[in-house]
C-alpha atoms as a PDB file:
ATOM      1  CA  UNK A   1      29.291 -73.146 -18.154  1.00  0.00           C
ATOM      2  CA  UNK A   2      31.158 -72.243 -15.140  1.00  0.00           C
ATOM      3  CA  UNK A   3      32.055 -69.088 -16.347  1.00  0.00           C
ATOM      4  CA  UNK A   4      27.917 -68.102 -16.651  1.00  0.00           C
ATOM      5  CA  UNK A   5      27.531 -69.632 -13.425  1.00  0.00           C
ATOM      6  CA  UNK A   6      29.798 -67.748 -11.931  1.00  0.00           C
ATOM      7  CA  UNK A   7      28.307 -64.680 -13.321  1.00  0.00           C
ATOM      8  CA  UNK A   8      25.062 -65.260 -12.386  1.00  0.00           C
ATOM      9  CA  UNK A   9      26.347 -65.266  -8.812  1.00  0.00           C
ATOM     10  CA  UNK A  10      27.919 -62.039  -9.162  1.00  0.00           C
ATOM     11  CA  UNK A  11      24.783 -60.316 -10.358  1.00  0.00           C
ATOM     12  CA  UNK A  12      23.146 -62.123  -7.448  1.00  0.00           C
ATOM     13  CA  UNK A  13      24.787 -61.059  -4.903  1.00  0.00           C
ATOM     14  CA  UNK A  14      25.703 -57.184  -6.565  1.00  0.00           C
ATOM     15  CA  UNK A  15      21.948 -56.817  -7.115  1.00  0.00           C
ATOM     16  CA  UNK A  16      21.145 -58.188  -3.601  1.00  0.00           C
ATOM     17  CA  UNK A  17      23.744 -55.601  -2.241  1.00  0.00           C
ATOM     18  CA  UNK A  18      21.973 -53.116  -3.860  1.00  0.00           C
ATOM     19  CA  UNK A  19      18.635 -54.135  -3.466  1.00  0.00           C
ATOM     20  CA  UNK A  20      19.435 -53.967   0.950  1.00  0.00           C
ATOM     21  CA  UNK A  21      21.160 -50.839   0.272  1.00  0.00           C
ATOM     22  CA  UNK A  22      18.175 -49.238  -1.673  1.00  0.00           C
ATOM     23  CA  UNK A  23      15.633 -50.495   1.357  1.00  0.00           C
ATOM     24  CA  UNK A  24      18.014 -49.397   3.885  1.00  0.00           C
ATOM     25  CA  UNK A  25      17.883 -46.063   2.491  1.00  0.00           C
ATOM     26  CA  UNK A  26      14.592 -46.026   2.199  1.00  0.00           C
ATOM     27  CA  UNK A  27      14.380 -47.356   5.813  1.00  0.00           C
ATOM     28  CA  UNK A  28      16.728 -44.577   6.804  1.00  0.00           C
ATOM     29  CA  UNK A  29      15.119 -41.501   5.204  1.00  0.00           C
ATOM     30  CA  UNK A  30      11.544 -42.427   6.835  1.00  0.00           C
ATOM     31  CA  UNK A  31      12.805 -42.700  10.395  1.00  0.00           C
ATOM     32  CA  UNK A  32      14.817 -39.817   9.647  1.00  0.00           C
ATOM     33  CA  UNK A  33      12.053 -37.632   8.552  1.00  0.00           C
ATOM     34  CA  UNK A  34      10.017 -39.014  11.627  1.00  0.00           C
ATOM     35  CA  UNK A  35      12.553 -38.161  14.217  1.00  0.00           C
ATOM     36  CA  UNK A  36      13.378 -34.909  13.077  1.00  0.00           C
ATOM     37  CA  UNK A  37       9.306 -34.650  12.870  1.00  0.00           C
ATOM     38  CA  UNK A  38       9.517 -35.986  16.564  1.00  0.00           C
ATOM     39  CA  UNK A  39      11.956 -33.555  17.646  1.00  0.00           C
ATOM     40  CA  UNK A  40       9.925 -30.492  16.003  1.00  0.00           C
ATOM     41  CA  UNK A  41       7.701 -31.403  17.965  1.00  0.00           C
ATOM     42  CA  UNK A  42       9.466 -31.941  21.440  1.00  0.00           C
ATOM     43  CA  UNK A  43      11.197 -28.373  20.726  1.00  0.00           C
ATOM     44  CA  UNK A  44       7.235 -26.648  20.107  1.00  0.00           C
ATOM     45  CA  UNK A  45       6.198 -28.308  23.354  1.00  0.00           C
ATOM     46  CA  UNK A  46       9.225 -27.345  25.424  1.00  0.00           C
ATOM     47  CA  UNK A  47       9.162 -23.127  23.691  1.00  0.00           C
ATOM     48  CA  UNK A  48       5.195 -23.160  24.537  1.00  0.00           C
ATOM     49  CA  UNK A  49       6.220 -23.760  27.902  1.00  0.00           C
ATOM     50  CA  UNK A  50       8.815 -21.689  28.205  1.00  0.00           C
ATOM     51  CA  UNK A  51       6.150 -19.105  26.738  1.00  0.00           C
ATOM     52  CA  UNK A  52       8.407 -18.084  23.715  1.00  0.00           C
ATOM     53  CA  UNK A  53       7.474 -16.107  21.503  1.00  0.00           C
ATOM     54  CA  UNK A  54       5.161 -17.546  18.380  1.00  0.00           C
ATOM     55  CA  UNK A  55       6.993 -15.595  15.908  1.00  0.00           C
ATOM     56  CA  UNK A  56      10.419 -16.913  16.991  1.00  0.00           C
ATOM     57  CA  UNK A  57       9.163 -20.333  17.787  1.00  0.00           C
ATOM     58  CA  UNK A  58       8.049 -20.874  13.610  1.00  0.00           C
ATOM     59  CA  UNK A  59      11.362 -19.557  12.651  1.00  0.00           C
ATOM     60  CA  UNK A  60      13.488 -21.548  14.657  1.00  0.00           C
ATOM     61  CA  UNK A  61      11.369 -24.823  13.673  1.00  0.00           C
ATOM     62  CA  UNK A  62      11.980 -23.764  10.499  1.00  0.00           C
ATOM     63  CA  UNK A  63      15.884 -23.390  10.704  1.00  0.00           C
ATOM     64  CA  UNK A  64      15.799 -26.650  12.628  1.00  0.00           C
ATOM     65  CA  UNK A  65      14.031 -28.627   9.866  1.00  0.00           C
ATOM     66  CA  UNK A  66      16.307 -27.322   7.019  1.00  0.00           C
ATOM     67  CA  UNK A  67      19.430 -28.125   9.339  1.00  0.00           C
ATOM     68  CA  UNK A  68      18.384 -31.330  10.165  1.00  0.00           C
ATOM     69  CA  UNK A  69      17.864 -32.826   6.748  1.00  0.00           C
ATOM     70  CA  UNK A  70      20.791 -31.893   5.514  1.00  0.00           C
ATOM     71  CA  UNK A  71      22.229 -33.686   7.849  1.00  0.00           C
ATOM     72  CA  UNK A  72      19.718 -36.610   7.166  1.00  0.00           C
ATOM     73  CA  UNK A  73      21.173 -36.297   3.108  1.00  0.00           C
ATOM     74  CA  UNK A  74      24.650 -36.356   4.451  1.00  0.00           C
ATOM     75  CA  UNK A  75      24.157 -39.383   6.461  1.00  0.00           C
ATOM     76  CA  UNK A  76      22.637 -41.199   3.708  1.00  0.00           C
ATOM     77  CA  UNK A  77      25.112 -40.393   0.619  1.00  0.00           C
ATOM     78  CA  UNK A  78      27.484 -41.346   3.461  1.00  0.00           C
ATOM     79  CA  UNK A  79      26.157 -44.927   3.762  1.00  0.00           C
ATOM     80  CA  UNK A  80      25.739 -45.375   0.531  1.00  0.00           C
ATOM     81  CA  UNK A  81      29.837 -45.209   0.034  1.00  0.00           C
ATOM     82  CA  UNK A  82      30.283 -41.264  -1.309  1.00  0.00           C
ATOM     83  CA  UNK A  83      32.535 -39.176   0.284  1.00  0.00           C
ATOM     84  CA  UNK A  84      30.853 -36.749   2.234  1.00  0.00           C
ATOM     85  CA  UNK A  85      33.659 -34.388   2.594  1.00  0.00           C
ATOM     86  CA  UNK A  86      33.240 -33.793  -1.559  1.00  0.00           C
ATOM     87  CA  UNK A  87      30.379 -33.676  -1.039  1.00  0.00           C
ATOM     88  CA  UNK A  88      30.475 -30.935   1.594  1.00  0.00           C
ATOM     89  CA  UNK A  89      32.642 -29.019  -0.541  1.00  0.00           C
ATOM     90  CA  UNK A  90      30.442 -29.027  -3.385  1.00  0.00           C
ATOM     91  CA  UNK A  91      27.784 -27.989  -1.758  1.00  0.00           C
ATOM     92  CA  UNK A  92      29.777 -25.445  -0.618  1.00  0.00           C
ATOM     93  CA  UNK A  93      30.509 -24.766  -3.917  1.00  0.00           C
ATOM     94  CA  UNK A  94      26.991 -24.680  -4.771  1.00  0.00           C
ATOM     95  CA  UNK A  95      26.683 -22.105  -2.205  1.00  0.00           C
ATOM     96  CA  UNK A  96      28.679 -19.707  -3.239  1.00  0.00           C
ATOM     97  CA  UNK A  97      27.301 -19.886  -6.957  1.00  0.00           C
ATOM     98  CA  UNK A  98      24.023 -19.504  -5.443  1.00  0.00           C
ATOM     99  CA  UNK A  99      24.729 -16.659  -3.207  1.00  0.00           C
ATOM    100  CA  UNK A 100      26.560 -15.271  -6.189  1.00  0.00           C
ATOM    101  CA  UNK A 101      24.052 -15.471  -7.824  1.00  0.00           C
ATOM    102  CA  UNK A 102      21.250 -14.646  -5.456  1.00  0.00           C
ATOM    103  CA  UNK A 103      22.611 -12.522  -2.757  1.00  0.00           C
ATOM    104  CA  UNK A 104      19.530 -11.048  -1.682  1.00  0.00           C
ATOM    105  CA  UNK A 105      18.530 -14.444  -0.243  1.00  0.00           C
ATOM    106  CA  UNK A 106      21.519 -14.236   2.444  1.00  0.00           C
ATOM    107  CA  UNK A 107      20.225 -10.189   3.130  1.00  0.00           C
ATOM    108  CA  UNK A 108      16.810 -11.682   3.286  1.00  0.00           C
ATOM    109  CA  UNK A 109      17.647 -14.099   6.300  1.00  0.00           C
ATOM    110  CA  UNK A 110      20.302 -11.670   7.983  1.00  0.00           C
ATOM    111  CA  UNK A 111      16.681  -9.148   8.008  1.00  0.00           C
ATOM    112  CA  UNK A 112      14.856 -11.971   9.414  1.00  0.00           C
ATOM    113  CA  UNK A 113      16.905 -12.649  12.387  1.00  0.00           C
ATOM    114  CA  UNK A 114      16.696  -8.811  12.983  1.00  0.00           C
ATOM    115  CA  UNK A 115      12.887  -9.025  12.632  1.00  0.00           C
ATOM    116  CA  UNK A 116      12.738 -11.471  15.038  1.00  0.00           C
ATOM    117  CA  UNK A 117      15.042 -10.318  17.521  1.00  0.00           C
ATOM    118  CA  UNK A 118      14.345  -6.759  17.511  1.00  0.00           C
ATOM    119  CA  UNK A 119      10.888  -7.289  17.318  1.00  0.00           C
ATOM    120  CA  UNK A 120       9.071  -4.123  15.589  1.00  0.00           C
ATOM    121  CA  UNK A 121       6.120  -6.274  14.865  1.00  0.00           C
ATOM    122  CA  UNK A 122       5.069 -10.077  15.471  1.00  0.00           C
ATOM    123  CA  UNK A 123       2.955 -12.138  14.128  1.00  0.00           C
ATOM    124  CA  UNK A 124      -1.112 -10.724  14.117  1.00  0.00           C
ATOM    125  CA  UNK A 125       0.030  -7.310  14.086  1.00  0.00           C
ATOM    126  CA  UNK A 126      -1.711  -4.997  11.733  1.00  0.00           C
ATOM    127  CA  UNK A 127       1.170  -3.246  10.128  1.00  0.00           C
ATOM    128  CA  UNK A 128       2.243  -1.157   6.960  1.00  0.00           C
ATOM    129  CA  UNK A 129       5.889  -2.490   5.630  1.00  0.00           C
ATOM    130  CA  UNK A 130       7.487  -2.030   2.393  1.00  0.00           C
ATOM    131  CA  UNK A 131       4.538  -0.809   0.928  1.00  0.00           C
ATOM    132  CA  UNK A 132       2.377  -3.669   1.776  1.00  0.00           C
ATOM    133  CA  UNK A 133      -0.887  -3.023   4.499  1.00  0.00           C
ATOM    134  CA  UNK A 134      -1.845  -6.128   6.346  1.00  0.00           C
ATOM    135  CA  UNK A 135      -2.109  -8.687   9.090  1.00  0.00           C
ATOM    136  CA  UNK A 136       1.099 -10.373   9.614  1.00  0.00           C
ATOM    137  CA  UNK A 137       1.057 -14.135   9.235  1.00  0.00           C
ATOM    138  CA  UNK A 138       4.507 -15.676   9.569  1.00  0.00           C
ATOM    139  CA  UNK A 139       7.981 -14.261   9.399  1.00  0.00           C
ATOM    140  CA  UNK A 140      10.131 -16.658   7.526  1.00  0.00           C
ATOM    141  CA  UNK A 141      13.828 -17.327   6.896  1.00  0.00           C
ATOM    142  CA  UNK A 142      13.324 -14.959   3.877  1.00  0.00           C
ATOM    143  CA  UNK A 143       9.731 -13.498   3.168  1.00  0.00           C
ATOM    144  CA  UNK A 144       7.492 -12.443   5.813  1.00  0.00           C
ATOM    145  CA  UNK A 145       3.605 -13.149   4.583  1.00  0.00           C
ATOM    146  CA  UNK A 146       1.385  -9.741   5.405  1.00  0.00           C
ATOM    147  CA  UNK A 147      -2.646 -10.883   4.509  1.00  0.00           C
ATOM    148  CA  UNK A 148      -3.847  -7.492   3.407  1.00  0.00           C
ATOM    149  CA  UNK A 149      -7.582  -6.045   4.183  1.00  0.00           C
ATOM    150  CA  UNK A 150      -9.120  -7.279   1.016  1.00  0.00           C
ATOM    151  CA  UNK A 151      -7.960 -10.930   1.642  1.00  0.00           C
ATOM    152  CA  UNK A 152      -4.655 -11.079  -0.630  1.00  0.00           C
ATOM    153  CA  UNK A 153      -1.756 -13.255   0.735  1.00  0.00           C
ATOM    154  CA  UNK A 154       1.014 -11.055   0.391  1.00  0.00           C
ATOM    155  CA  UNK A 155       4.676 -11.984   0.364  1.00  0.00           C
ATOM    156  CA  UNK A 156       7.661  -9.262   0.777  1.00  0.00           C
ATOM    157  CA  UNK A 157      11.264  -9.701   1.251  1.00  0.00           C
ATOM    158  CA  UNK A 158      12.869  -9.216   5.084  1.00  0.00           C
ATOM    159  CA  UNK A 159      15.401  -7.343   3.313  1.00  0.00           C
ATOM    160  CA  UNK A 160      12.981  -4.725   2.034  1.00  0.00           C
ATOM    161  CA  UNK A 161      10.995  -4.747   4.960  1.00  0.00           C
ATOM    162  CA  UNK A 162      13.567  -4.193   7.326  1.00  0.00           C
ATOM    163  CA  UNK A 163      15.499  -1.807   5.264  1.00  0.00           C
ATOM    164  CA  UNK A 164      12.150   0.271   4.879  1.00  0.00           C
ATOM    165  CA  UNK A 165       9.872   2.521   6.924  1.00  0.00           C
ATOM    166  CA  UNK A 166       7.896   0.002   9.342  1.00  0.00           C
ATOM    167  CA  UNK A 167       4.464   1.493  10.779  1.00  0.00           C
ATOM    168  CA  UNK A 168       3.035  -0.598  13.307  1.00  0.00           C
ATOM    169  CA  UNK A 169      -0.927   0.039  13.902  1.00  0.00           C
ATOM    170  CA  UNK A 170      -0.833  -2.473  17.034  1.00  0.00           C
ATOM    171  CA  UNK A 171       1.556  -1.324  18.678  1.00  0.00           C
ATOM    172  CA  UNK A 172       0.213   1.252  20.797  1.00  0.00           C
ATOM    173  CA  UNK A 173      -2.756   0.376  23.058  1.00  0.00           C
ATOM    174  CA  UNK A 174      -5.302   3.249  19.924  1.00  0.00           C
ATOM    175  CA  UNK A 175      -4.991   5.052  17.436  1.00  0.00           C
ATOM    176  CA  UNK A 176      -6.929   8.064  16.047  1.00  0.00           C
ATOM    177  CA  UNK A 177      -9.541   7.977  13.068  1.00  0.00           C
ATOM    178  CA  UNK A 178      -8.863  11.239  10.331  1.00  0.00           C
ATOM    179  CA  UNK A 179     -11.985  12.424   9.396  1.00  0.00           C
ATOM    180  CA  UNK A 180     -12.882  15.851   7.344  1.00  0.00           C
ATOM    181  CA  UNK A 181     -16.401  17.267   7.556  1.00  0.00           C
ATOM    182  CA  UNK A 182     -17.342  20.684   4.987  1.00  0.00           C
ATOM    183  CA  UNK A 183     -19.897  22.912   7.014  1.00  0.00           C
ATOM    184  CA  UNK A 184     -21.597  25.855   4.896  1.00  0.00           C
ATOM    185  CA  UNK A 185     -20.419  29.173   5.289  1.00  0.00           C
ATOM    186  CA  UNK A 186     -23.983  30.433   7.117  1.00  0.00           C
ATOM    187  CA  UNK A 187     -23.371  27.699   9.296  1.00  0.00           C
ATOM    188  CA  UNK A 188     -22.856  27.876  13.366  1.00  0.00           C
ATOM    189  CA  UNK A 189     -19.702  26.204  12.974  1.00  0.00           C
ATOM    190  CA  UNK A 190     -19.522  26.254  17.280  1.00  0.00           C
ATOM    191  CA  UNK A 191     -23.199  24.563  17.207  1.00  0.00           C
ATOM    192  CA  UNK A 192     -22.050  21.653  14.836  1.00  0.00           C
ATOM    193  CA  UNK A 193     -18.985  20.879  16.810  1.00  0.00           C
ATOM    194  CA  UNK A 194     -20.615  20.664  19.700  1.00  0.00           C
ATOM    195  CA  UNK A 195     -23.197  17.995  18.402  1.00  0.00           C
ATOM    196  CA  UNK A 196     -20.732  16.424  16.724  1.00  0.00           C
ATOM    197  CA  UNK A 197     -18.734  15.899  19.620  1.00  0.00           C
ATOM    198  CA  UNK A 198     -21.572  14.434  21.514  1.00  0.00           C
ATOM    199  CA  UNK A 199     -22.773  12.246  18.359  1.00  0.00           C
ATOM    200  CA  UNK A 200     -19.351  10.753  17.889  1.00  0.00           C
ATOM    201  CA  UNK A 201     -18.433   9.732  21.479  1.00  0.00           C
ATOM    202  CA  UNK A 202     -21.836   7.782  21.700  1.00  0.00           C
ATOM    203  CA  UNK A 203     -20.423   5.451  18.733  1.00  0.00           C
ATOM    204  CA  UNK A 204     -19.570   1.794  19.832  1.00  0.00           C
ATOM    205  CA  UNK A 205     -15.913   1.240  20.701  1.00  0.00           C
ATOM    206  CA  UNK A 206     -15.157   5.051  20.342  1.00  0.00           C
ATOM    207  CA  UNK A 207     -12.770   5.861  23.553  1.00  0.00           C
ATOM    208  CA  UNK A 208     -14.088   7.991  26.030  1.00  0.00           C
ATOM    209  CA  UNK A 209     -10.370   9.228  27.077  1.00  0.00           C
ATOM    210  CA  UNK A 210      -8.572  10.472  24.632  1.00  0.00           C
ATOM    211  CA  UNK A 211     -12.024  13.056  24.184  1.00  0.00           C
ATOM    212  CA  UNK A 212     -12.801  13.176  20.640  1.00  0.00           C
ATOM    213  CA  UNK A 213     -11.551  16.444  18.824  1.00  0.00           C
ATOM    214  CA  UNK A 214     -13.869  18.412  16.613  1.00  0.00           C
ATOM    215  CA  UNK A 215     -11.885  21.321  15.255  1.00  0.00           C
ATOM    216  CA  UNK A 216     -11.763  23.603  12.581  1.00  0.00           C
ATOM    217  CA  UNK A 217      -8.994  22.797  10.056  1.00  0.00           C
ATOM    218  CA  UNK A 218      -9.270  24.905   6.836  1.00  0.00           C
ATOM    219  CA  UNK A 219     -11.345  27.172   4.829  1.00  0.00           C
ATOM    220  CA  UNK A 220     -12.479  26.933   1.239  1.00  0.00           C
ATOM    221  CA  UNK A 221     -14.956  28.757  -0.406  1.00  0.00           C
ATOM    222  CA  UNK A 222     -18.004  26.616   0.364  1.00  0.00           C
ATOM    223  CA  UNK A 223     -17.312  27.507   4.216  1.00  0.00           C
ATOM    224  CA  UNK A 224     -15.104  25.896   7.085  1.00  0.00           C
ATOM    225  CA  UNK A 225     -13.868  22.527   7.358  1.00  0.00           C
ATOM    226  CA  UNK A 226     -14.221  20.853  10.257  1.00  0.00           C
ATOM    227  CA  UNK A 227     -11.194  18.012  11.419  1.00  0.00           C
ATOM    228  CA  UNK A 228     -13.310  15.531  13.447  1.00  0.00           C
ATOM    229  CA  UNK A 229     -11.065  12.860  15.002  1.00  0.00           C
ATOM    230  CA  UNK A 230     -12.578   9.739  17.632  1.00  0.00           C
ATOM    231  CA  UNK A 231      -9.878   7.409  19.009  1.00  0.00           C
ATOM    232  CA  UNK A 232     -10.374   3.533  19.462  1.00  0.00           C
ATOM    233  CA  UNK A 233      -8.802   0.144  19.470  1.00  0.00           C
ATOM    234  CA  UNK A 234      -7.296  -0.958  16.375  1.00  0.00           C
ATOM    235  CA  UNK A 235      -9.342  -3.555  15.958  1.00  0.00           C
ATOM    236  CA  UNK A 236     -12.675  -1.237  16.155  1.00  0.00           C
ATOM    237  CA  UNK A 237     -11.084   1.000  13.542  1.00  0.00           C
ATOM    238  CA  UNK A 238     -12.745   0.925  10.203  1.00  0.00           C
ATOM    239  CA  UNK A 239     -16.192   0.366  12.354  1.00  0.00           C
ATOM    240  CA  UNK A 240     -15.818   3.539  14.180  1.00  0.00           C
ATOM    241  CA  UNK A 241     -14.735   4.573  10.614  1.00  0.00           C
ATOM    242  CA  UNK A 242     -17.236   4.020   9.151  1.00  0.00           C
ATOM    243  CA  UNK A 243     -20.083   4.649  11.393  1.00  0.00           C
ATOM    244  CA  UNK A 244     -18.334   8.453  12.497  1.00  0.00           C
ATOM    245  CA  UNK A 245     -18.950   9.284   8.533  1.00  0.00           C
ATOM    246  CA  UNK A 246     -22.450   8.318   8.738  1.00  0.00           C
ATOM    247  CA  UNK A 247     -22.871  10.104  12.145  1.00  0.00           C
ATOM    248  CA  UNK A 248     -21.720  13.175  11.072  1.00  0.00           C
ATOM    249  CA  UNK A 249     -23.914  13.372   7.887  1.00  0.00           C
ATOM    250  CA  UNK A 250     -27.636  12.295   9.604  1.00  0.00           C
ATOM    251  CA  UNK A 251     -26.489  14.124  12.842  1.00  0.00           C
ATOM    252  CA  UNK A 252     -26.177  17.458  11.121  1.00  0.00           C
ATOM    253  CA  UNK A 253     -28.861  16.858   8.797  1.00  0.00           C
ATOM    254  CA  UNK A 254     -31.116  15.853  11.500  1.00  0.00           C
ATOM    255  CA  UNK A 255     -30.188  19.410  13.438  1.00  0.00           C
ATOM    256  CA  UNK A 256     -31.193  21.490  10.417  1.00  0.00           C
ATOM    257  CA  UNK A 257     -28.000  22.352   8.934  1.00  0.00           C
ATOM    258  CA  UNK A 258     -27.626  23.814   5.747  1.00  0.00           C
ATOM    259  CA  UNK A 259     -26.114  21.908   3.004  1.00  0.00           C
ATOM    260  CA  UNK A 260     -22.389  22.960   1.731  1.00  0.00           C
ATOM    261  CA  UNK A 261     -23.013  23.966  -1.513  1.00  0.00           C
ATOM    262  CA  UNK A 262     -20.872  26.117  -3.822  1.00  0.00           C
ATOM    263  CA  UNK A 263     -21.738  29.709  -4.865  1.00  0.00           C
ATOM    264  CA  UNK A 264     -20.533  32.064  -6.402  1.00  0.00           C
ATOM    265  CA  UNK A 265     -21.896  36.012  -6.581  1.00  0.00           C
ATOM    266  CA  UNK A 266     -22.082  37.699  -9.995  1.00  0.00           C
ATOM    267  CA  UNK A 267     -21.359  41.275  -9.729  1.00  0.00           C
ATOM    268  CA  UNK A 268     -22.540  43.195 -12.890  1.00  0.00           C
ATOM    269  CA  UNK A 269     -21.823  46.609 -13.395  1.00  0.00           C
ATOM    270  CA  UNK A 270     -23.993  48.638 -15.783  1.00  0.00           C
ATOM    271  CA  UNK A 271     -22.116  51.160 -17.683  1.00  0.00           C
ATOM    272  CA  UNK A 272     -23.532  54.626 -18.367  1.00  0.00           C
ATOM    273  CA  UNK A 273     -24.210  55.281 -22.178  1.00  0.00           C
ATOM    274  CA  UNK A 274     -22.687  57.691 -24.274  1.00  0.00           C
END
């Protein structure tokens, strides 16, 4: 009897030991995840101040968070009696598999601490990168996220951005709109630059300085082709697009211009008889 007595007491007391241990964990990892919430947020506050950059304020919040709970883990296996220094080395361990594994994650985050010191685009630039046209979003530790025009969230490596031809569209304060326009061959070519030139700098948000160039840019055998080119804001572009095609076909319909068709002259010879 004093045997299951004293038995009792041992699973008592182990399962109370466990039972503090499992709430004090518990305990642990909430106030953990609130402080390092808490200090998130003091570091936000004190970069906004400071004016930092939004681009390298998300990334390091980002490297902050990951750093900080593994620290949180660490603490906790800690308390709970394992030996953190194994447990360091196996997740260095780990590590090395991993990066064996998956090196292009550690070329991915190298690229993204060039991205965001170098700075060849931040975040809201309109930019062409590894293939991929779009709005920036967020650079991350390892994928930047590009929104393209037609509304798909698009994520590509650092590595292959940075390692890749980067054209930045916001960069520069315009940019110029590449438009073609066929004239017939009976038409007065100087006449229909001339209107279009006036047409086309009346168009919302087209810049009065850089001019807009009307010139002729190739033959063919309808007749000359005309390179008509506005300049505007990037963020007017496809408008100014858009409504330069439109001027140029009801402008020089409106003047009377003939319509670039093809032809073709037949040339037949009659051959004397015998």
């Amino acid at each position: 009897m004093e045997n299951i007595n004293q038995y009792q007491q041992m699973a008592v007391t182990y399962l109370t030991e466990v039972g503090s241990k499992i709430v004090a964990v518990i305990l642990f990892w909430l106030v953990g995840r609130w402080l390092i919430g808490v200090a998130g947020g003091m570091l936000q506050k004190v970069m906004e101040k400071q004016k930092v950059d939004p681009t390298l304020m998300r990334y390091i919040g980002n490297f902050l968070s990951v750093t900080l709970n593994i620290i949180l883990v660490v603490a906790i296996l800690g308390y709970c009696g394992f030996q953190t220094t194994t447990f360091a080395a196996l997740v260095a361990g780990i590590g090395i598999a991993i990066g064996a594994a998956w090196g292009g994650l550690l070329s991915n985050l190298a690229a993204g601490i060039f991205l965001v010191v170098l700075h060849p685009f931040r975040v809201g630039d309109f930019i062409t990168a590894a293939g991929v046209t779009g709005t920036v979003k967020e650079i991350g530790l390892f994928v930047t996220t590009i929104n393209t025009p037609d509304n798909v969230l698009t994520l590509v490596g650092n590595a292959k951005i940075f390692g890749d031809n980067i054209q930045n569209y916001a960069a520069n304060d315009y940019r110029r709109v590449e438009l073609k326009c066929q004239l017939a061959g009976n038409a007065d070519h100087a006449a229909a630059m001339l209107l279009l030139r006036e047409k086309l700098a009346a168009i919302p948000n087209v810049l009065a300085q850089p001019p807009v160039e009307v010139e002729i840019l190739d033959f063919n055998l309808v007749g000359p082709i005309l390179a008509v080119r506005p300049f505007c804001h990037n963020d007017h572009y496809w408008q100014v697009y858009f409504d330069s095609n439109r001027t140029i076909r009801e402008s020089l319909s409106s003047a009377g211009f003939p319509a670039p068709m093809p032809a073709q002259m037949l040339m037949v010879q009659n051959q004397p008889s015998a």
